[in-house]
Structure formats: C-alpha cells, structure tokens
Protein backbone atom coordinates (compact mmCIF):
# COMPACT_ATOMS: atom_id res chain seq x y z
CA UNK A 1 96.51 -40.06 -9.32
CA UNK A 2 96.03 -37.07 -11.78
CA UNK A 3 98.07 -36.91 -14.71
CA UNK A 4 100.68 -34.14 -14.36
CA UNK A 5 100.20 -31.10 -17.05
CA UNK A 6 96.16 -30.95 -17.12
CA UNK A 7 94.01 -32.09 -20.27
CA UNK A 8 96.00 -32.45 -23.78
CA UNK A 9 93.90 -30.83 -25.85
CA UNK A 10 92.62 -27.04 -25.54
CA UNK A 11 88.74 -26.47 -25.87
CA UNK A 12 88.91 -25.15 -29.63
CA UNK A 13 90.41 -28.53 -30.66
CA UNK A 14 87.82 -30.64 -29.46
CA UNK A 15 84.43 -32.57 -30.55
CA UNK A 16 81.83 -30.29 -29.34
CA UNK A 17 79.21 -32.76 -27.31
CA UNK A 18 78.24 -36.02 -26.73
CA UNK A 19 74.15 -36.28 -25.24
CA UNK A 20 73.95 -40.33 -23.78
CA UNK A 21 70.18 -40.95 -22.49
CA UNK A 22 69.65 -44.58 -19.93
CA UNK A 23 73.49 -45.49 -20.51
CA UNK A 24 76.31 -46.11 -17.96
CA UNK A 25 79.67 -44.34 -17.87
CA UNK A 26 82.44 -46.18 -16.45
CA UNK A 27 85.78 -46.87 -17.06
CA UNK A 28 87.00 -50.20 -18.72
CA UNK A 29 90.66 -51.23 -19.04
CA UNK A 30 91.47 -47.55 -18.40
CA UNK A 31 89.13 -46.42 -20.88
CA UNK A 32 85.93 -44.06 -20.69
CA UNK A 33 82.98 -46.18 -21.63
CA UNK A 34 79.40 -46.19 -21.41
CA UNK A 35 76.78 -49.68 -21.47
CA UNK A 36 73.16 -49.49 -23.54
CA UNK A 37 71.01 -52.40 -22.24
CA UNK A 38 68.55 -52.80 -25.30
CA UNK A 39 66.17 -55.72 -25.33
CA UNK A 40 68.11 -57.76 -22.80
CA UNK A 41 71.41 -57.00 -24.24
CA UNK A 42 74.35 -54.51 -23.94
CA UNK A 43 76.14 -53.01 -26.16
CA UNK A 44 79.38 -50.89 -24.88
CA UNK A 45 80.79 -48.03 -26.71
CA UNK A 46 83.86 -45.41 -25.82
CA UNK A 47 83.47 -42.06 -24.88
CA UNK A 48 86.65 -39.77 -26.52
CA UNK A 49 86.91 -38.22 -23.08
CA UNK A 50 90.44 -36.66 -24.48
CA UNK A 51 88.79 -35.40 -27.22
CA UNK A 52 85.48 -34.33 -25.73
CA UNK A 53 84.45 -30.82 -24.26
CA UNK A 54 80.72 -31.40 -23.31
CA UNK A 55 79.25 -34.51 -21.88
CA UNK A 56 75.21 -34.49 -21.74
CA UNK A 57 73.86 -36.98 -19.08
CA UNK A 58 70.01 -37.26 -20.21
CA UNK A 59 67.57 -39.35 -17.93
CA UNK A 60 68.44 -42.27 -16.77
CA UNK A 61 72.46 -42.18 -16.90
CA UNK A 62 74.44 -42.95 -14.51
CA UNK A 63 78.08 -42.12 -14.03
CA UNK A 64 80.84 -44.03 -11.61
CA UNK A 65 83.76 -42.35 -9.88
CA UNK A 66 86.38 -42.91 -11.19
CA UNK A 67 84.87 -42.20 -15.09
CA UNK A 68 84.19 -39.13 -13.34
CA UNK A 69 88.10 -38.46 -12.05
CA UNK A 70 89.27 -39.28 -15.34
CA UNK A 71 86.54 -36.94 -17.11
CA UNK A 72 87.73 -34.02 -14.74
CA UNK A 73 91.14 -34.54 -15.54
CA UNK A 74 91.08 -33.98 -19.32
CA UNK A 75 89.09 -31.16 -18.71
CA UNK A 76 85.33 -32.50 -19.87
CA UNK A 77 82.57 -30.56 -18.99
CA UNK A 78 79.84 -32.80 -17.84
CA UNK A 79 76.29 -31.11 -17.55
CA UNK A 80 73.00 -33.52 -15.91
CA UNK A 81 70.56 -32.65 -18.01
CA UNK A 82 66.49 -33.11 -17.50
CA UNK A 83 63.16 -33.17 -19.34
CA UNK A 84 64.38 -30.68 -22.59
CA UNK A 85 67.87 -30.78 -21.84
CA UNK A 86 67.65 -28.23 -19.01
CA UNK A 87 71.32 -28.53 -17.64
CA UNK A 88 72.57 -28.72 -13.88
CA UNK A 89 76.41 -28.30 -15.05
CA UNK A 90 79.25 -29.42 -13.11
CA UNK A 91 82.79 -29.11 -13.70
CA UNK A 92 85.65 -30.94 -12.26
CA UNK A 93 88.26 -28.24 -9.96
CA UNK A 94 90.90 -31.15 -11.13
CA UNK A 95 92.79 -28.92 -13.16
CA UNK A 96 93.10 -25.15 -12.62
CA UNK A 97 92.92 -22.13 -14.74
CA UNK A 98 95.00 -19.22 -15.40
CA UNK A 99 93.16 -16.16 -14.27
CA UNK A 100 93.85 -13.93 -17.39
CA UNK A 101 90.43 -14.16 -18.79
CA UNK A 102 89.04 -13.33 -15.26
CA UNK A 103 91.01 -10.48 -14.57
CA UNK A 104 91.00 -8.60 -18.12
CA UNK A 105 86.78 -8.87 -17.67
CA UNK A 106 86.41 -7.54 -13.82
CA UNK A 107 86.81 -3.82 -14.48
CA UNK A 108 84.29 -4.34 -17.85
CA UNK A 109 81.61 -6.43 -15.03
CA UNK A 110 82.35 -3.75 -12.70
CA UNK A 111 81.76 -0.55 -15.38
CA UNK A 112 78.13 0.02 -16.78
CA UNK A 113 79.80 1.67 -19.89
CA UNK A 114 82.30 -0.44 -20.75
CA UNK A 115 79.46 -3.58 -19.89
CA UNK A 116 77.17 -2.16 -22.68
CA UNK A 117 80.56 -1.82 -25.38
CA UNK A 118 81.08 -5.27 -24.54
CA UNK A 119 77.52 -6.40 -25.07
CA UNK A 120 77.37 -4.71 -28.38
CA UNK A 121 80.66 -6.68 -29.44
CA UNK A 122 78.63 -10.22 -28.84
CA UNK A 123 75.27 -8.72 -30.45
CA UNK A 124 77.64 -8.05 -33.18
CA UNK A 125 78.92 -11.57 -33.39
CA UNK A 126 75.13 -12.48 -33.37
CA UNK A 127 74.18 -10.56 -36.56
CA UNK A 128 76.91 -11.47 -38.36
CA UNK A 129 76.20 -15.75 -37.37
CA UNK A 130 72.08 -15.67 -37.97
CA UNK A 131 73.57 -14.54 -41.84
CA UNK A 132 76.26 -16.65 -42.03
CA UNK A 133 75.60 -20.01 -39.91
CA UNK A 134 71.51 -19.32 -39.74
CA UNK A 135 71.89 -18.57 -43.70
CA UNK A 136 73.19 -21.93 -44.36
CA UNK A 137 70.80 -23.86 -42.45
CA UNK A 138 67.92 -22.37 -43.53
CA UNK A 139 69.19 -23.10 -47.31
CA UNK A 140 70.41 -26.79 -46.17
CA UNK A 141 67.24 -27.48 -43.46
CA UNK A 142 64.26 -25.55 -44.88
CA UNK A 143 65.41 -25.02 -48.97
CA UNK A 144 65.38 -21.45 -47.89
CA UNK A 145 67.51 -19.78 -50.47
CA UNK A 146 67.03 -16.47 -50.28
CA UNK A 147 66.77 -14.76 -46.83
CA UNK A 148 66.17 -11.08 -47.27
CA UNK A 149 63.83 -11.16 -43.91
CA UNK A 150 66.55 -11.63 -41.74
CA UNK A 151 69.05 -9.61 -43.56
CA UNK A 152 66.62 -7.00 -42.98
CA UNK A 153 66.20 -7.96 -39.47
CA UNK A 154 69.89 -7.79 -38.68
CA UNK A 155 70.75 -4.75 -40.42
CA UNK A 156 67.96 -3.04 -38.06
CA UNK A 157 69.10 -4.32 -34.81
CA UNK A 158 73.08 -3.35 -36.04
CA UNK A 159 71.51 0.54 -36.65
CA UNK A 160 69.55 0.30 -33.30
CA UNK A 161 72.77 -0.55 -31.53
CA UNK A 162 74.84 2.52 -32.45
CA UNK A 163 72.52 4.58 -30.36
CA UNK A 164 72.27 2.88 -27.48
CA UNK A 165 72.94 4.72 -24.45
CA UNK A 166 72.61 1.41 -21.67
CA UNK A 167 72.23 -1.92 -21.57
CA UNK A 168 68.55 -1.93 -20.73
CA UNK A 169 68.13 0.27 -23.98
CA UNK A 170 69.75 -2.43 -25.74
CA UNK A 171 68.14 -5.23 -24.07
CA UNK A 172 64.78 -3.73 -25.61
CA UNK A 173 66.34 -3.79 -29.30
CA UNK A 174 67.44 -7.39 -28.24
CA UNK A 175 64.32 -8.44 -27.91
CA UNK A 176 63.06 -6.97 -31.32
CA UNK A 177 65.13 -8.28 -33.19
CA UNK A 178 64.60 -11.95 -31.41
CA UNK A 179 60.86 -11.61 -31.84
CA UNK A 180 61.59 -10.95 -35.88
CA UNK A 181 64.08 -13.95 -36.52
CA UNK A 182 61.32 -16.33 -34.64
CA UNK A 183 58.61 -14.51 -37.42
CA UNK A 184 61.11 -14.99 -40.21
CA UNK A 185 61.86 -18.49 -39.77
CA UNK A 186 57.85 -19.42 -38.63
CA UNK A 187 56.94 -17.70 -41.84
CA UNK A 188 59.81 -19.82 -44.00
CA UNK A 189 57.79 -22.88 -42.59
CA UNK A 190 54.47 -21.46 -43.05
CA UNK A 191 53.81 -21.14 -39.33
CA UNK A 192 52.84 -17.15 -39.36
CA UNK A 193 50.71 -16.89 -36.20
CA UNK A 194 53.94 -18.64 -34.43
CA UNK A 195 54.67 -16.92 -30.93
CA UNK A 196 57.30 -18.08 -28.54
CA UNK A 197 56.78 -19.44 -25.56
CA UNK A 198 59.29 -20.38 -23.37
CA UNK A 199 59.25 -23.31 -21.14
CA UNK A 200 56.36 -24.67 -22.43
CA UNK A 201 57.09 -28.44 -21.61
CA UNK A 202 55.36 -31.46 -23.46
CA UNK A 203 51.42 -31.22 -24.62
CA UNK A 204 48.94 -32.26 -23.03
CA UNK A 205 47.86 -35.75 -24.66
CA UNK A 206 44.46 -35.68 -23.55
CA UNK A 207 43.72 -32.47 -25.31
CA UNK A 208 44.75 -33.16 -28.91
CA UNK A 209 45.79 -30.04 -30.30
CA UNK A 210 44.91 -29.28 -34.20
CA UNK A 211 47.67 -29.54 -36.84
CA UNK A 212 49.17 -26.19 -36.58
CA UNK A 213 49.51 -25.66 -32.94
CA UNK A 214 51.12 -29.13 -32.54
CA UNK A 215 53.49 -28.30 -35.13
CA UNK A 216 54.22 -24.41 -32.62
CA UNK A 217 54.11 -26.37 -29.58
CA UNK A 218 56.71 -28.62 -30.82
CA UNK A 219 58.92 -26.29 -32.55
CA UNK A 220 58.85 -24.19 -28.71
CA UNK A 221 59.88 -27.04 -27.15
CA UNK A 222 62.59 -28.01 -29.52
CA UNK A 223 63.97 -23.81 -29.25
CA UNK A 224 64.14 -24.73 -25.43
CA UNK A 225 65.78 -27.67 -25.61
CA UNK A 226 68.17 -26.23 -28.24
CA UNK A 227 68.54 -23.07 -25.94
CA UNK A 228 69.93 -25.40 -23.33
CA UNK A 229 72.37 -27.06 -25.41
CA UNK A 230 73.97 -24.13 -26.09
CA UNK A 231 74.16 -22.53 -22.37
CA UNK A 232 76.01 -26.21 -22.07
CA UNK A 233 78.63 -25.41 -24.87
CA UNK A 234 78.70 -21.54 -23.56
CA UNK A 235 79.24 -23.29 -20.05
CA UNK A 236 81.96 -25.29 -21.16
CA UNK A 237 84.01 -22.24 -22.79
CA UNK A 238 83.77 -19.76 -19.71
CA UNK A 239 84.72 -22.96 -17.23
CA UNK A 240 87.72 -24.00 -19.84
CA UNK A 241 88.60 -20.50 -19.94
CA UNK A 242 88.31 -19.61 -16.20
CA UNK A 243 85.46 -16.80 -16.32
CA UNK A 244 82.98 -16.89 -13.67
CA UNK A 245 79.86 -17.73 -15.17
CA UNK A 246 77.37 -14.97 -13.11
CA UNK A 247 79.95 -11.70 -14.48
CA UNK A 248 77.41 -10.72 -17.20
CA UNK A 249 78.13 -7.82 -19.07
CA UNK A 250 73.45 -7.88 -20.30
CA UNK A 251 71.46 -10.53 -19.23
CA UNK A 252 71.87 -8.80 -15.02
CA UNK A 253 74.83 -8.28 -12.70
CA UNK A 254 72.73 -10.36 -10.43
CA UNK A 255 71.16 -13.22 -12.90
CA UNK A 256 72.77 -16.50 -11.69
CA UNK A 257 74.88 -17.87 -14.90
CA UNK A 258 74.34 -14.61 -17.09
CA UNK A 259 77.33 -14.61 -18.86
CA UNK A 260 76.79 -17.90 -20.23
CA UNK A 261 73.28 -16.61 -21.32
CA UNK A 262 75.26 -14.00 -22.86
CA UNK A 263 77.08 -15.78 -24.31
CA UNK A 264 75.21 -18.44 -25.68
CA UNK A 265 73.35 -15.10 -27.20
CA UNK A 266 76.02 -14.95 -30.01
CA UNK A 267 75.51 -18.38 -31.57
CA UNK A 268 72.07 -20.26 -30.54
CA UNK A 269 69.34 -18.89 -32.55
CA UNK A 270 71.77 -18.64 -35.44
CA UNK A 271 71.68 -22.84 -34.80
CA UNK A 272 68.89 -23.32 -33.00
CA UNK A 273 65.97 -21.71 -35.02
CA UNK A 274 66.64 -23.17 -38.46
CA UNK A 275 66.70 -27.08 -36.84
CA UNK A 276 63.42 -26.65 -34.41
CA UNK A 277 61.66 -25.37 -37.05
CA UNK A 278 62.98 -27.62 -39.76
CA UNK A 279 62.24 -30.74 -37.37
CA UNK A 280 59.19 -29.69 -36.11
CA UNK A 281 57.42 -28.93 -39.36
CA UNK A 282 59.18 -31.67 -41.42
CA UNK A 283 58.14 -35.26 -42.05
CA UNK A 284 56.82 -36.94 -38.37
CA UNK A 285 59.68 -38.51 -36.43
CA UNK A 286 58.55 -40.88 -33.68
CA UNK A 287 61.47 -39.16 -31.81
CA UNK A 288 61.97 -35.59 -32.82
CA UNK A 289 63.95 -34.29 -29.85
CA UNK A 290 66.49 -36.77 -30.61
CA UNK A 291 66.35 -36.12 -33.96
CA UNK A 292 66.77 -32.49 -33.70
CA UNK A 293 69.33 -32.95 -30.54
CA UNK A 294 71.07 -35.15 -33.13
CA UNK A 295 71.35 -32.15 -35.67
CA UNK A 296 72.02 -29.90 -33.59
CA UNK A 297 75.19 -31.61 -32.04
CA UNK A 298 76.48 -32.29 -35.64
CA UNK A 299 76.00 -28.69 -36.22
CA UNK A 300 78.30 -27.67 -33.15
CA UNK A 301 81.28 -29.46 -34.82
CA UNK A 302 80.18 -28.57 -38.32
CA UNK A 303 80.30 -24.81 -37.66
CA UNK A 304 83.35 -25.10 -34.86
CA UNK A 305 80.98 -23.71 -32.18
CA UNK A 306 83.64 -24.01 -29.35
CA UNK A 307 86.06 -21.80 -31.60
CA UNK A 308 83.43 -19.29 -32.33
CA UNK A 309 82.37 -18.82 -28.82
CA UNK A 310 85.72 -18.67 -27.78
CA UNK A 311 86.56 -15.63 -30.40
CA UNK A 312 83.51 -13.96 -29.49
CA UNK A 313 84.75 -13.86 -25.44
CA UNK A 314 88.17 -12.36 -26.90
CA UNK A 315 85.78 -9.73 -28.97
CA UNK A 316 83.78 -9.07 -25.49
CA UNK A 317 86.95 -8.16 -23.89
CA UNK A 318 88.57 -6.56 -26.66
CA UNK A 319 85.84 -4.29 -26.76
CA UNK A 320 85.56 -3.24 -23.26
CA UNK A 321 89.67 -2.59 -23.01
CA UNK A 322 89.21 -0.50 -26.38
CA UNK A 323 86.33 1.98 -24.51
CA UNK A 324 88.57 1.92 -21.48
CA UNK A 325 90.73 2.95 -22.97
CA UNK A 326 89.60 6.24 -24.93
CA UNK A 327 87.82 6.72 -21.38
C-alpha cells in the first residue's frame, strides 16, 4: 500500500544519482537494496531510495517489483541506461504533481516570442555555470588556472544573444559558442585538432588508432556519456516538477524530450567538458567511463545540480511571464 503524503524529501534536498552496473535491486527487511556477485561472492549494499533522485540501471541490472513500488513512491527517478549511459527513463505515476509548473509554461511553449525570451534566460544560466562550475573544474581537473578563452567565449555568445530575433537565430550562436568551449578545453589538454563527434561509440580494436586520436575518440565518448547523465538529472527535475518533457522552448516544438535537452543545456558542458577531457587525456585507467561516471556523479552533489536546474526552470518561466507581460 502507498504511503499517504508522497515522497519526504523535495528534489533540491536530495543526493543527485546513484549509476549500479550487473547488480540486483530488491527490497530486504523493507529496505531498498541491491546484490554484487564478485568472484563467487555477494556483497549487498542499501540504496537511500528516500534520499535519492536518480537511479542509473547500467547493463546487466535487474530490478524486482516491489523495489520498484517503493522507488516510485518516494519519488526516485529510475532511468535504464545502455552502452554510454544512453537513458530509456521511466518514472513511477505513484505520486502526482501539482500542475503549476505546467500551466505557467503552456502559453511560453505555445508563443514563438516569449519561447526565444525563455531560451535566452537558460543560455544565460549557461554562461554564467561554464565560468563558475566549468572554471573550477578546469582549475581542480586540468590545473587550468587562468581561463580567459572561455571568458571570451561566453562574453561573445551573451552579446550575440541580445540581437536575436528567433530561436533558430539563436540556435546558430548556440552552436558557436559550443564549438569554442570544446576548442578551449581540447586546447587546455593539448588536443587542438579535437572535433566533436557525437555518438561515436567504442573504437574499433582491430584498427589501433595512434596516440592522439585515441585520446579524441575517448574524450567523445566520455562527452556522450556525460551528455546523458545530465538529460537523466534534467529528466528527473521536469518529472519531480510536473513539466512535460517534449514542451521545449529551443531544441523543436516537435523534438521528443526537448525540454530536457534544454535543459540539460544550462549545466552539462559546464560539468561535462572539464571531466572527459581531464579523464581522457590523464594517466590510463583500465576503466575510464567509470572513472569519469564516478566524477561526474560526485560533481552533481558537489555543485547541487538538482538545485541549479531547478532555479534555472523558475528563470525560464520567469522570463517568459516578464515578456508577456510588457507584450
């Protein structure tokens, strides 16, 4: 029977993510738990599904029924994740929203004008994270203490913005200023001929690649699986919140999941860039997805990404009800 009053703690107050790769999730003397078999033994550990907003379920996981009634019930967010992290979310319909959020973004989804204020308000919130949070972990992950590229970069794309007239005018500044943070931080790790490629997947083993292009292979494939992450923790916020996740204000009206890659815009290369490049040009791990997943994760929490996304949703909305406003 579901607890009367829906989950105790609000999405701001929680641990950002937990990623669990060939585990089980079950429940155990009323507990969330999940099982590692490792070398013929297993070794059982709780999951703080009360204090939990995003559960990863890598390859290999399994999860039983009832861990998964008493994960909807507090609210958890549980995405299936594939090769990368690519995430097939799911969210429980236990507990039910107030439709505040919803209603206060319709006319903005509805209005081309008041869509590009409000995309302006979260590219804002981006400029001002790749200094702050993308500052930091370039000083802490690369020894990068002085990032005038970027500064540069961001004060460009915040001029560019003031004259946009649409969102496909901005979406072409977007991508400029995207294609200079992945040169700034390539060149920080002395990978200049770095190019992004998207959706890359894993290299080919029986075509060894030289030195370099191992090194940009890897650090693609680590911005992908990063990229996911966050649509996971952007996910979480619009579902906890009780915003449809295909009402983008950029990314399309008809893009399945937009908003969430809008979103996400506003706090994953700020995270995402310094670690992938970090990990991928660093000293060899025999694991480096985990060991980037792993900083990444810690870097949610660190930098209170649930909070952050959450203000930057109240700035979206703020900002289309201010142009509606003087309209």
């Amino acid at each position: 029977m579901q607890r009367k009053g829906g989950p105790r703690l609000l999405v701001t107050d929680r641990e950002g993510a937990l990623y669990l790769e060939r585990a089980r999730v079950h429940v155990e003397g009323g507990r969330v738990v999940y099982t590692i078999t490792d070398d013929e033994h297993a070794r059982e550990f709780n999951v703080p599904h009360v204090n939990l907003a995003v559960l990863f379920l890598g390859q290999g996981t399994s999860i039983t029924q009832e861990a998964a009634r008493l994960l909807g019930e507090e609210h958890v967010h549980v995405a299936i994740t594939g090769t990368g992290g690519t995430p097939l979310h799911m969210g429980a319909l236990t507990t039910y929203v107030a439709t505040a959020h919803f209603r206060r973004l319709l006319p903005i989804y509805q209005s081309p004008d008041l869509s590009l204020k409000a995309a302006i308000a979260v590219m804002r919130d981006r400029i001002e994270r790749m200094g702050a949070i993308g500052g930091k972990l370039a000083a802490k992950e690369i020894g990068m203490r002085q990032i005038v590229g970027l500064k540069a970069a961001c004060t460009r794309f915040e001029t560019a913005m003031q004259g946009c007239r649409d969102v496909t005018q901005l979406l072409g500044h977007e991508g400029d200023f995207s294609k200079a943070c992945y040169r700034e931080f390539g060149s920080m790790v002395g990978l200049q001929s770095f190019r992004r490629q998207a959706g890359a997947g894993p290299t080919d083993k029986s075509k060894p690649l030289e030195p370099e292009a191992q090194r940009i292979a890897l650090a693609n494939r680590l911005i992908d699986h990063g990229n996911y992450l966050c649509y996971g923790m952007a996910g979480a916020v619009l579902w906890a919140l009780g915003i449809p996740p295909h009402m983008s204000v950029f990314h399309g009206k008809t893009r399945a999941g937009g908003l969430v890659f809008d979103l996400a815009d506003a706090i994953k290369d700020a995270l995402v860039l310094p670690l992938a490049f970090s990990v991928a040009t660093g000293k060899k791990h025999d694991d480096p997805d985990k060991v980037f997943r792993a900083k990444l994760i810690e870097a949610f929490d660190d930098h209170k990404v649930l909070a952050k996304l959450v203000d930057t949703v109240e700035a979206l909305l703020s900002a289309g009800e201010a142009a509606a406003s003087k309209g």
